[in-house]
Protein backbone atom coordinates (compact mmCIF):
# COMPACT_ATOMS: atom_id res chain seq x y z
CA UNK A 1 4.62 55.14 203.94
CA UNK A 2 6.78 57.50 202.22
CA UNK A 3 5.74 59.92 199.72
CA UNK A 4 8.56 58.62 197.61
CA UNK A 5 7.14 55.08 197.97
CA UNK A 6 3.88 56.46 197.29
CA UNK A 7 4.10 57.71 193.97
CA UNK A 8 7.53 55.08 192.91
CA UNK A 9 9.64 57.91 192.93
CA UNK A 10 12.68 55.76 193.95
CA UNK A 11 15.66 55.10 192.26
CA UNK A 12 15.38 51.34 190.21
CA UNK A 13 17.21 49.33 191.72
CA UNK A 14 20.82 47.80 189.70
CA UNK A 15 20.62 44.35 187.70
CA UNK A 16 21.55 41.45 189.62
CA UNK A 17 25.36 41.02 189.51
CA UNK A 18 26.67 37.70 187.37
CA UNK A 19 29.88 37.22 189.32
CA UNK A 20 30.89 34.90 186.68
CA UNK A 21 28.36 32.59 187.02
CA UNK A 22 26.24 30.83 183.58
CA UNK A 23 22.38 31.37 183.54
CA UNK A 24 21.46 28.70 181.40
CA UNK A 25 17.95 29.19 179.41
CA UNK A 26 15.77 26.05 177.98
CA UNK A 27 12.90 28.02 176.30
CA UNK A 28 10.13 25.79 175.98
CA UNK A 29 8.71 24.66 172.63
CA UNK A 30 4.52 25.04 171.67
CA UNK A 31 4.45 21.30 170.47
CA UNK A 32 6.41 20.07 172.92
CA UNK A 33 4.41 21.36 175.33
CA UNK A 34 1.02 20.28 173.82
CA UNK A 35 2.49 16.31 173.21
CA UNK A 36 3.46 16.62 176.78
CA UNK A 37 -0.19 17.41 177.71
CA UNK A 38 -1.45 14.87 175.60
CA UNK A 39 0.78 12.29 176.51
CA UNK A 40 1.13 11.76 172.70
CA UNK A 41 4.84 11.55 171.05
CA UNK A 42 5.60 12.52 167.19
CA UNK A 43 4.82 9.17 166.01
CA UNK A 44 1.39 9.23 167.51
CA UNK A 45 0.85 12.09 165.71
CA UNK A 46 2.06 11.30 162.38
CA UNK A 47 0.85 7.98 162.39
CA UNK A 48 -2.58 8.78 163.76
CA UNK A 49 -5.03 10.61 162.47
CA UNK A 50 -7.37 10.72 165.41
CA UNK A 51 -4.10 12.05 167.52
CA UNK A 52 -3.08 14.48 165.28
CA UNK A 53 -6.35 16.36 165.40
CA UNK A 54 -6.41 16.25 169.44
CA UNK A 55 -2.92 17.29 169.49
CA UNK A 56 -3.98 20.51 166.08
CA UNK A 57 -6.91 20.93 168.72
CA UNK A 58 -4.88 21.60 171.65
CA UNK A 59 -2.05 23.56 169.74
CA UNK A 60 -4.54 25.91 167.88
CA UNK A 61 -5.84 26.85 171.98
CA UNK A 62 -2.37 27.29 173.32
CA UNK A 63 -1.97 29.74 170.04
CA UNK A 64 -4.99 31.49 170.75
CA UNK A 65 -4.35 32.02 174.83
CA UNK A 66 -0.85 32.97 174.21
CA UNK A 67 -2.04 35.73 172.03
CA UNK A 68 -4.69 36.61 173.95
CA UNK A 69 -2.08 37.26 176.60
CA UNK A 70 -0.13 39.03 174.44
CA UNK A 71 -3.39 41.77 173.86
CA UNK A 72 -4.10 42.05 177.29
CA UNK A 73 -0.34 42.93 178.21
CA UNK A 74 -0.27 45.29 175.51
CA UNK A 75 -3.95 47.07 176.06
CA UNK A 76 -2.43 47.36 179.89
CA UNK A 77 0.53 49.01 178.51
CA UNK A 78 -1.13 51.35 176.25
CA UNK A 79 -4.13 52.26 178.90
CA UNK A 80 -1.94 52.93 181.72
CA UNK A 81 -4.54 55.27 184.21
């Protein structure tokens, strides 16, 4: 091991080249994800009372992890040792 390797002096490496070709990006949608999960569609939910609150349940938690993720990545950023 190098020193250079060592303490990541090196030089970053350059972005990927595109050579023309299209990166296509889907981002992926909270409630779609959760009515996924559930196995629930739109109707269910609207329709459905019972549904509705599984599917508010499940949303709520995917809110809460995702911005509990969000904390942690920022307290690592901020706390760097």
């Amino acid at each position: 091991m190098n020193f250079s390797s060592l303490f990541n002096f090196r030089r970053p490496l350059p972005p990927p080249r595109m050579d023309g070709a299209t990166q296509v990006v889907q981002p992926q949608r909270a409630l779609r994800r959760v009515l996924d999960f559930t196995g629930k569609s739109i109707d269910d939910v609207v329709n459905d009372p019972m549904a509705k609150r599984v599917v508010q349940g499940y949303f709520k938690l995917h809110k809460w992890v995702q911005r509990e993720v969000e904390i942690g990545d920022l307290e690592r950023q901020w706390n760097r040792a």
